[in-house]
N, C-alpha and C. Protein backbone atom coordinates (compact mmCIF):
# COMPACT_ATOMS: atom_id res chain seq x y z
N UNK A 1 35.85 85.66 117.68
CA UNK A 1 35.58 84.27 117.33
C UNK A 1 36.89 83.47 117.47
N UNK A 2 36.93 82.42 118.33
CA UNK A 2 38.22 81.19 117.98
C UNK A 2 38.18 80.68 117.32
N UNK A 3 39.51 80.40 116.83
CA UNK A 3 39.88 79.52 115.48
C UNK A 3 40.49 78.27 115.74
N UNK A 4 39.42 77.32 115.59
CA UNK A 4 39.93 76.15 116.17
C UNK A 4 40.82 75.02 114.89
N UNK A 5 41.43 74.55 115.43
CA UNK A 5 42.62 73.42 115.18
C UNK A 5 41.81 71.70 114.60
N UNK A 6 42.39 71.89 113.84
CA UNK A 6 42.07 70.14 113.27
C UNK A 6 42.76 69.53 114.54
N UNK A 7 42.57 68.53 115.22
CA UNK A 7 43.01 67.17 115.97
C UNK A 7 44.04 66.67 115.51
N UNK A 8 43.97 66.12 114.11
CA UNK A 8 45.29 65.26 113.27
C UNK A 8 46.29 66.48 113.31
N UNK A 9 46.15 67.18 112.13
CA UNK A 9 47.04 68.12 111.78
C UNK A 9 47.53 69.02 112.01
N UNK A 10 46.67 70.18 112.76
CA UNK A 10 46.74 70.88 112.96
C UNK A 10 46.24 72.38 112.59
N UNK A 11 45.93 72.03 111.72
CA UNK A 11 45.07 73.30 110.46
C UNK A 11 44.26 73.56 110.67
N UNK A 12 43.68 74.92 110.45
CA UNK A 12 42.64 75.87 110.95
C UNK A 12 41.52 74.63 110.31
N UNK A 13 40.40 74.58 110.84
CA UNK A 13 39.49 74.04 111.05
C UNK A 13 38.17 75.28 110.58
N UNK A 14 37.29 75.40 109.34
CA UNK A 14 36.41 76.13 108.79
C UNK A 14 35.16 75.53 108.95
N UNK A 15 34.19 75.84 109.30
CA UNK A 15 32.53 75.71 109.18
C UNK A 15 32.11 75.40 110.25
N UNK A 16 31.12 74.54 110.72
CA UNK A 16 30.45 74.73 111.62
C UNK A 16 31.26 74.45 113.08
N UNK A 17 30.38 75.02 114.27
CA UNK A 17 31.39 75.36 115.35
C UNK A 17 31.46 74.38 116.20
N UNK A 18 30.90 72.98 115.73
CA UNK A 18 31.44 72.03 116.92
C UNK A 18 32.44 71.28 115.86
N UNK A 19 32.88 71.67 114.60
CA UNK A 19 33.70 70.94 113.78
C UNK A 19 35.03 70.37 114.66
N UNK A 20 35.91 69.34 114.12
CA UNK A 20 36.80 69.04 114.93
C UNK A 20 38.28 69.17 113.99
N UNK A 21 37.40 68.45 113.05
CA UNK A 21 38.82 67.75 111.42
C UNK A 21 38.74 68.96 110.38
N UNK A 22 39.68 69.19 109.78
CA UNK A 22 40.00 70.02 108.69
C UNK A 22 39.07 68.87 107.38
N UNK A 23 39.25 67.42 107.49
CA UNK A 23 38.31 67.13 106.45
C UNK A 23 38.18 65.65 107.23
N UNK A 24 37.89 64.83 106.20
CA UNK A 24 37.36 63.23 106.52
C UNK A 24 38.72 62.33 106.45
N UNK A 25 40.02 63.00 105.57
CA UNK A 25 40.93 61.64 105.71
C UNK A 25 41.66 62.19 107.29
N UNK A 26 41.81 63.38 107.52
CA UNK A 26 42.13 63.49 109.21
C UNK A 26 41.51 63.03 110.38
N UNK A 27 40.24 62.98 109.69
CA UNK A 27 39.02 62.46 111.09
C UNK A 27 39.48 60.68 110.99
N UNK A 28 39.39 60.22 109.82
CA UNK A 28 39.83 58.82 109.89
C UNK A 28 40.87 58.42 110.51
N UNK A 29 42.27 59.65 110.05
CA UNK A 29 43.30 59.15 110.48
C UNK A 29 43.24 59.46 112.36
N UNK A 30 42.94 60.25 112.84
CA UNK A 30 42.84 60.41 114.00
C UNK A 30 41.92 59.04 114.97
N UNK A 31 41.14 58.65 114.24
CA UNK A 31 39.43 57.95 114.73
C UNK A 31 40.60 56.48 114.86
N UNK A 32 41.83 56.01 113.73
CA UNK A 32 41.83 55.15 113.38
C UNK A 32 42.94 54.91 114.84
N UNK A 33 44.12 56.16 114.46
CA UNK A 33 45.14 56.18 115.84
C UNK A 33 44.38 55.92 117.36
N UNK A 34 43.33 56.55 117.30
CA UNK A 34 42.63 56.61 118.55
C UNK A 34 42.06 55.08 119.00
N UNK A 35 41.68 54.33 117.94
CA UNK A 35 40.93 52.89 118.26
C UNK A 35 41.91 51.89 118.04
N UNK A 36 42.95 51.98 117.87
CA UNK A 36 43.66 50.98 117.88
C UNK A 36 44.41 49.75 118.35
N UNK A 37 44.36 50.19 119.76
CA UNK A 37 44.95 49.49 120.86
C UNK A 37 43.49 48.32 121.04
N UNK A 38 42.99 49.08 120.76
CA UNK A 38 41.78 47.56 121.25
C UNK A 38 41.08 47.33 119.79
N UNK A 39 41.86 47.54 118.56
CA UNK A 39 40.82 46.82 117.47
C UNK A 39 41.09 45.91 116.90
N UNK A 40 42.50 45.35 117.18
CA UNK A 40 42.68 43.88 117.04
C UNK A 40 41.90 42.47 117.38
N UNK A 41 41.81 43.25 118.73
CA UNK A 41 40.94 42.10 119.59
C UNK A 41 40.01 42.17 119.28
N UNK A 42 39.26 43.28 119.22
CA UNK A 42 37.53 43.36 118.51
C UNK A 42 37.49 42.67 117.76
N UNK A 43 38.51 42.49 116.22
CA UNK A 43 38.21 42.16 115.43
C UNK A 43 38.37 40.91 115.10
N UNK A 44 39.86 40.38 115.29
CA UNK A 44 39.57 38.65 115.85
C UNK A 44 38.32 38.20 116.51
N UNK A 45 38.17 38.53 117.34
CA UNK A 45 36.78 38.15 118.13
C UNK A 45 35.20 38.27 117.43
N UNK A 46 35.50 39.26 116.60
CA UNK A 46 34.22 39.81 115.69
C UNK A 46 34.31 38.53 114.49
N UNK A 47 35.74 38.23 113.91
CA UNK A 47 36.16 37.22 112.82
C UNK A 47 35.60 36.05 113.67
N UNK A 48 35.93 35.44 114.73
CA UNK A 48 35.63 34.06 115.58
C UNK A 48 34.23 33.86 115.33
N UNK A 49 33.76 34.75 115.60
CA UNK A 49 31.62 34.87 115.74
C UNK A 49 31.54 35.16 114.44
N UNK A 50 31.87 35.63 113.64
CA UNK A 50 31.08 35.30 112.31
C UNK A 50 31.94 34.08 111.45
N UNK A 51 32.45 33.79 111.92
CA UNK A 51 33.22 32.23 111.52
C UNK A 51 31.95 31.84 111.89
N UNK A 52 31.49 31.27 113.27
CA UNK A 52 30.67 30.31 114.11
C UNK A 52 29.57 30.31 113.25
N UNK A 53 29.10 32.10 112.81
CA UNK A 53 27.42 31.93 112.75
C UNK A 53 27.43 31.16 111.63
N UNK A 54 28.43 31.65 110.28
CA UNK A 54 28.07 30.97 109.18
C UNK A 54 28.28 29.70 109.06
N UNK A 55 29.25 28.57 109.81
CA UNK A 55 29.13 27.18 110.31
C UNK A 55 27.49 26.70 110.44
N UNK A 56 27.01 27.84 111.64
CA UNK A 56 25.76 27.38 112.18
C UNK A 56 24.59 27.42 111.23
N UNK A 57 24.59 28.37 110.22
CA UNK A 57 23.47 28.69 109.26
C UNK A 57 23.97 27.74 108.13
N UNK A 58 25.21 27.32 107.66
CA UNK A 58 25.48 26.42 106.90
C UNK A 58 24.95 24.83 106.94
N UNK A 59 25.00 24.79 108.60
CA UNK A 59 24.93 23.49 108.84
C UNK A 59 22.87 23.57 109.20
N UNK A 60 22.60 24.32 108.94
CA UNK A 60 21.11 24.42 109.62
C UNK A 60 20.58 25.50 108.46
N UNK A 61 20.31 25.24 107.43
CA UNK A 61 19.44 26.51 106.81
C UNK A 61 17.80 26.13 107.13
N UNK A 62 17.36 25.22 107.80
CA UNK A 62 15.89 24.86 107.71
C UNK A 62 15.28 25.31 109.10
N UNK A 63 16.22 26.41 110.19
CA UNK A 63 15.76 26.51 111.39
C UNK A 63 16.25 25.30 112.73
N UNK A 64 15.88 23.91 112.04
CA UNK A 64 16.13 23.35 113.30
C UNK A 64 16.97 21.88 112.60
N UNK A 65 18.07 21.23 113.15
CA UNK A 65 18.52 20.26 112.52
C UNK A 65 19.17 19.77 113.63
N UNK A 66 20.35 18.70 113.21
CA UNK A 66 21.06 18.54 114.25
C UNK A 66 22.29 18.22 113.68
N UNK A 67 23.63 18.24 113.79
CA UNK A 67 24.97 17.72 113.76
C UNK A 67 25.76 17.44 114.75
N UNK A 68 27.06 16.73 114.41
CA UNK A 68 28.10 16.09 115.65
C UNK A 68 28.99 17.13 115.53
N UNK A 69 29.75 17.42 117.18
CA UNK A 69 30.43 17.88 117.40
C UNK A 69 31.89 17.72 116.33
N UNK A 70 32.38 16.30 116.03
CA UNK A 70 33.15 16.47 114.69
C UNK A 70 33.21 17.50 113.48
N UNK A 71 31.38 17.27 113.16
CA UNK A 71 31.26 18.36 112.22
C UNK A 71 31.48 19.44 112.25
N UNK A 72 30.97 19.93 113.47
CA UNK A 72 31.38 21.20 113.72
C UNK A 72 32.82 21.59 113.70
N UNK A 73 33.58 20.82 114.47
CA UNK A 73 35.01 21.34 114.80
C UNK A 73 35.73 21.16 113.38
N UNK A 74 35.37 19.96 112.48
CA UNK A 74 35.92 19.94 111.21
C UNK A 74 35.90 21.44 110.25
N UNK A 75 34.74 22.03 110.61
CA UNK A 75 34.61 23.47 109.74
C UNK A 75 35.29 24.64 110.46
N UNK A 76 35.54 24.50 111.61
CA UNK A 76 36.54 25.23 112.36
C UNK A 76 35.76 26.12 113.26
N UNK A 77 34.34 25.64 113.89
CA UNK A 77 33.73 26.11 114.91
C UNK A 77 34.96 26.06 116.10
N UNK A 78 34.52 27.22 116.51
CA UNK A 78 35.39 27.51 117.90
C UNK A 78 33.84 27.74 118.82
N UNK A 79 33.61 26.78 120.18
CA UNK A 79 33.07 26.67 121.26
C UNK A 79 33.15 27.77 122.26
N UNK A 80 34.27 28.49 122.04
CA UNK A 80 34.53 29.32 123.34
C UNK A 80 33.50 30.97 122.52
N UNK A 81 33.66 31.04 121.58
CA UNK A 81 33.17 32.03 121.18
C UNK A 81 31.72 32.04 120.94
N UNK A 82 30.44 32.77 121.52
CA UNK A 82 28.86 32.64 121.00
C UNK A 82 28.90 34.19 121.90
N UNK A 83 27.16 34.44 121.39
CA UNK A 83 27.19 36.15 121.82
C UNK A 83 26.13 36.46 123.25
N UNK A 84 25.38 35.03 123.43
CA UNK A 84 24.24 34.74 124.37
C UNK A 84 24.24 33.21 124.83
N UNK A 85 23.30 33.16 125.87
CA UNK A 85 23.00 31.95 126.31
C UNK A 85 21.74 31.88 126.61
N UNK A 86 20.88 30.91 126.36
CA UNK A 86 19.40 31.20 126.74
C UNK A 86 19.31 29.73 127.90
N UNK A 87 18.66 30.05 128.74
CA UNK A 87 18.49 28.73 129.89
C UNK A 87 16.64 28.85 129.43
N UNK A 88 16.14 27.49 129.20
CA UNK A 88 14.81 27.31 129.41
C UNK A 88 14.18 27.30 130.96
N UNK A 89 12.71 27.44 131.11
CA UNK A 89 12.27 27.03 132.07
C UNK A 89 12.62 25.48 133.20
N UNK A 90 13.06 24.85 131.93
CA UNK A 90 13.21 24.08 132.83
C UNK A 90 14.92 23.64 132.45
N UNK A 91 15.38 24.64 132.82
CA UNK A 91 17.05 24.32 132.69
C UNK A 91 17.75 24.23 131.60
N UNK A 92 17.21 23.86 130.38
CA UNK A 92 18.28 23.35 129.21
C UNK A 92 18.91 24.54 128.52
N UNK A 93 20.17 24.67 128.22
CA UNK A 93 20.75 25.45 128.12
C UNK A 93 21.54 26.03 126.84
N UNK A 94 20.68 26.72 125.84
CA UNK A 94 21.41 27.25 124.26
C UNK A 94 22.23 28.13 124.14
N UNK A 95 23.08 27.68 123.45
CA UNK A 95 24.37 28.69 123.26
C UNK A 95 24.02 29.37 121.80
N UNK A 96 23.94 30.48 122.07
CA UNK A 96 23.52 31.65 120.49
C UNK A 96 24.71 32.28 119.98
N UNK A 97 25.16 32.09 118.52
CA UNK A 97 25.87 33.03 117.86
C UNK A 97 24.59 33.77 117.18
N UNK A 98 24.58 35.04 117.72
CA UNK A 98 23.39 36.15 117.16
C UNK A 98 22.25 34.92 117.17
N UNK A 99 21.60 35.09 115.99
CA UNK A 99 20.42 34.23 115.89
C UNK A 99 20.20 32.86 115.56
N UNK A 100 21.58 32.14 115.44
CA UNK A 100 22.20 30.49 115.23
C UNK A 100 22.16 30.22 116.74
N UNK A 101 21.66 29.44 116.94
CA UNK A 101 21.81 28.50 118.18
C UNK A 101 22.52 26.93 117.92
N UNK A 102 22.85 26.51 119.37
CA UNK A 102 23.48 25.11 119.23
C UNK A 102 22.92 24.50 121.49
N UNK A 103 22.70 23.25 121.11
CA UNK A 103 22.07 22.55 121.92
C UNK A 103 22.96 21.31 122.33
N UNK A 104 24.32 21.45 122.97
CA UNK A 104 25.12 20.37 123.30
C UNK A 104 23.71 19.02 123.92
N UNK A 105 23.56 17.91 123.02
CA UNK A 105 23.11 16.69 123.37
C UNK A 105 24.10 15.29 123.88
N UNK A 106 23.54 14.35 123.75
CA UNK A 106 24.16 13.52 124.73
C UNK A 106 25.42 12.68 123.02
N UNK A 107 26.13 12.00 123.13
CA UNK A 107 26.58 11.15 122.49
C UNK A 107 27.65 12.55 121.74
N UNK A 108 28.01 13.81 121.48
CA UNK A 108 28.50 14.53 121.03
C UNK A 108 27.48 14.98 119.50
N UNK A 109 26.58 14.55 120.25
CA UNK A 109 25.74 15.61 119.26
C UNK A 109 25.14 16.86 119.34
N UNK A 110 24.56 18.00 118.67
CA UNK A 110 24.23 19.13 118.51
C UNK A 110 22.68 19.48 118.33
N UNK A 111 22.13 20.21 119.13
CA UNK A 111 21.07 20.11 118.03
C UNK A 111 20.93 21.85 117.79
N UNK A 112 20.99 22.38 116.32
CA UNK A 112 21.07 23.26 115.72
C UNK A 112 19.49 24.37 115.38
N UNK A 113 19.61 25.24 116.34
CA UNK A 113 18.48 25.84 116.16
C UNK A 113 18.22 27.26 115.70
N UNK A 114 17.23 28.11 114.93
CA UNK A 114 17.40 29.43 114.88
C UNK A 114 16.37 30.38 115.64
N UNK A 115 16.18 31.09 115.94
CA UNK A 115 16.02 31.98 116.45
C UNK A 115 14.92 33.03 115.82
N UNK A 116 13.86 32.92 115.86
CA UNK A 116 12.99 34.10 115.16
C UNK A 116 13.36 35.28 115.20
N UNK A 117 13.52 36.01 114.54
CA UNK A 117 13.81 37.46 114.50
C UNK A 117 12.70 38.25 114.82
């Protein structure tokens, strides 16, 4: 039988045979070294979009409303960040954070929509 090695540490590794970690704070610490280079960005980016959605559900709890682009940017909506885009049949074009939508209209207005689940 081989005796396999924890990843982090190094230590014999006991129980079942696709085990990897001697326990859970090595698997973390390994999982955590391993994701790191890109979990900054995830997570800013993950922070940006749930900034947006709760703007969008703040400013819209009734499904469908509308606000000005002011408003929005006053609460610190960021534009560049949403997770979809839906184009209608006939062209018009919604920008979705998850299930918050927004409807650039004419004059810098919004119109704020949700999304059935």
């Amino acid at each position: 039988m081989d005796t396999k090695t924890c990843l982090e540490c190094g230590e014999t590794v006991k129980g079942r045979v696709d085990k990897k970690f001697c326990n859970d704070a090595c698997r973390n610490t390994y999982n955590n070294k391993f994701n790191k280079d890109s979990v900054n960005l995830i997570r800013n980016i993950n922070n940006r979009l749930r900034k947006n959605w709760r703007i969008l559900q703040q400013l819209n709890p009734d499904k469908k409303t509308k606000s000005t682009k002011a408003k929005l940017v006053q609460l610190g909506f960021d534009f560049n960040y949403f997770t979809s885009i839906y184009t209608t049949k006939v062209g018009t074009v919604y920008y979705f954070v998850y299930d918050q939508g927004y409807l650039p209209l004419e004059n810098n207005y919004y119109a704020l929509v949700r999304r059935d689940k």
